[in-house]
C-alpha atoms as a PDB file:
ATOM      1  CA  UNK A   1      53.868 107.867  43.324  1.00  0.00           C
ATOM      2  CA  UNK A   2      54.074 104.258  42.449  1.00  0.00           C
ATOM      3  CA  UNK A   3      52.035 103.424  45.112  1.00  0.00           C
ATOM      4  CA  UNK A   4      49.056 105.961  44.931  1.00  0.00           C
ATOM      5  CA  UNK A   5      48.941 104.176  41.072  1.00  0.00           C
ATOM      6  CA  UNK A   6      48.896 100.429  42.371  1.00  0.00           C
ATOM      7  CA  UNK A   7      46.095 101.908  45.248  1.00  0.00           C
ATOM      8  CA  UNK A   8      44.462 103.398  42.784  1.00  0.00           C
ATOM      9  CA  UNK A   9      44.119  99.961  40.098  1.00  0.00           C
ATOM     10  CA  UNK A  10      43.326  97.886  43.076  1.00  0.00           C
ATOM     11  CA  UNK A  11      40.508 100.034  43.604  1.00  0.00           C
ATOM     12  CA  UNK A  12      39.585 100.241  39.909  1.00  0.00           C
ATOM     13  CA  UNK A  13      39.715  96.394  39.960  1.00  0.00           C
ATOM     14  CA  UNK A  14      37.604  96.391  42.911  1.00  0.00           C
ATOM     15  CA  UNK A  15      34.921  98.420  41.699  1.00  0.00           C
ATOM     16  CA  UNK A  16      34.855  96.311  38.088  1.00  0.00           C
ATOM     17  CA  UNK A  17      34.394  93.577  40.032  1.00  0.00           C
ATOM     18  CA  UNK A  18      31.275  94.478  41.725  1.00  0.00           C
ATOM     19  CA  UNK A  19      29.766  95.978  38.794  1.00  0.00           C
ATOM     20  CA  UNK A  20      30.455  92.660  36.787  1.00  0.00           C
ATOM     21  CA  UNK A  21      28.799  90.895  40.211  1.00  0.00           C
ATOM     22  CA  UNK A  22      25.858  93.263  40.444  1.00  0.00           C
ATOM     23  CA  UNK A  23      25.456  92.827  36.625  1.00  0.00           C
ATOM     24  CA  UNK A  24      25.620  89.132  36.869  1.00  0.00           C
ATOM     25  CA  UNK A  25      22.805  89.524  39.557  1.00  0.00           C
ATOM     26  CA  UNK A  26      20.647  91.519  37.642  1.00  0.00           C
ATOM     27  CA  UNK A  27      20.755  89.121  34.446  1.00  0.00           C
ATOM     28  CA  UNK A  28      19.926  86.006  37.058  1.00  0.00           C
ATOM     29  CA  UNK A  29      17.442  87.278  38.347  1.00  0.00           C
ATOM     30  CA  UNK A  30      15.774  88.784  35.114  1.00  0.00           C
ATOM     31  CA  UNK A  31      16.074  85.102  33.788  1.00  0.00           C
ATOM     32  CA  UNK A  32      14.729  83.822  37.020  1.00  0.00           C
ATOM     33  CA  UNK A  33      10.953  83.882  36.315  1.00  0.00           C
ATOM     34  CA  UNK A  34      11.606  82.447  32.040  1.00  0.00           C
ATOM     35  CA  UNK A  35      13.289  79.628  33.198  1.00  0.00           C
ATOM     36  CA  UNK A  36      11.118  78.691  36.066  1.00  0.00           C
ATOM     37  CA  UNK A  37       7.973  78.989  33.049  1.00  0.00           C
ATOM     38  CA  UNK A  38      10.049  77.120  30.675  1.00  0.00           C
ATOM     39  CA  UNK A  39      11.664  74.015  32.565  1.00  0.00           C
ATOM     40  CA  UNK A  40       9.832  71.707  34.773  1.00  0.00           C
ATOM     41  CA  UNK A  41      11.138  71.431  38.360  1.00  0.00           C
ATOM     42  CA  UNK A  42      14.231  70.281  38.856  1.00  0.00           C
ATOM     43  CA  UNK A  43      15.918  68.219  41.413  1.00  0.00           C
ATOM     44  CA  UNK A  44      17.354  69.547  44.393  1.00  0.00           C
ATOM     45  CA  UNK A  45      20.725  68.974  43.968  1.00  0.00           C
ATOM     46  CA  UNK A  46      20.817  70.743  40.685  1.00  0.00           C
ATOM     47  CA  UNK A  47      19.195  73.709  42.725  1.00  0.00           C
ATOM     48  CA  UNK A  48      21.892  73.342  45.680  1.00  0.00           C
ATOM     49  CA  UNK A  49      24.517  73.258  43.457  1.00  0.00           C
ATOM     50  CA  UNK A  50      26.780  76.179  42.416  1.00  0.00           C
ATOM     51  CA  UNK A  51      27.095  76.935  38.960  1.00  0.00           C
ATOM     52  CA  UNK A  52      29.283  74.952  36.520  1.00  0.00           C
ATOM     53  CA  UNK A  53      32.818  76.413  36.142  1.00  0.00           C
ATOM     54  CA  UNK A  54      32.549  78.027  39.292  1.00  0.00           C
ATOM     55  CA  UNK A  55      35.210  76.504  40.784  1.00  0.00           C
ATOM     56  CA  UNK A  56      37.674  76.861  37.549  1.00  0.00           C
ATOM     57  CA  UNK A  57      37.305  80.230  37.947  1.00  0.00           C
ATOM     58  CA  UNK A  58      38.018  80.708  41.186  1.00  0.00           C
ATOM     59  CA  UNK A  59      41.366  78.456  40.479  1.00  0.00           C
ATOM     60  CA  UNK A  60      41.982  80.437  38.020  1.00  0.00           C
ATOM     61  CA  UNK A  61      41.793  83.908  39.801  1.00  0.00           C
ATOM     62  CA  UNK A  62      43.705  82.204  43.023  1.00  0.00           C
ATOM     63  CA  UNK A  63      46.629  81.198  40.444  1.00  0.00           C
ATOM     64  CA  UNK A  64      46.302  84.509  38.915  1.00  0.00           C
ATOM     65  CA  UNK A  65      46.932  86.516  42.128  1.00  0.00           C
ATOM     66  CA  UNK A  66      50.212  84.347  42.940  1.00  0.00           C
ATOM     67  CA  UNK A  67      52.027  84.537  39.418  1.00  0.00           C
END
């Protein structure tokens, strides 16, 4: 029994997290075109790079999993 519930909030986590990436998606890409009329090019590193905090939240979950 315990274990169908922990299979079944790993799932439920699983799924949340998708949504939350899909949703992310769907806000970048709306902003996509705005931003591109509103700012002049920018360099290509800023491009390249990955969004700030990216990294602190990926710490973050990593330290989260191991507690």
């Amino acid at each position: 029994m315990l274990y169908q519930e922990f299979e079944l909030s790993r799932e439920r986590a699983v799924n949340m997290r998708t949504e939350v990436g899909r949703n992310r998606l769907e806000v970048r890409l709306h902003k996509a075109p705005q931003q591109a009329k509103d700012s002049p090019k920018g360099s290509l590193s800023e491009e390249i790079s990955p969004p700030r905090g990216l990294f602190a939240r990926s710490a973050a979950f990593a330290t989260a999993l191991f507690r």
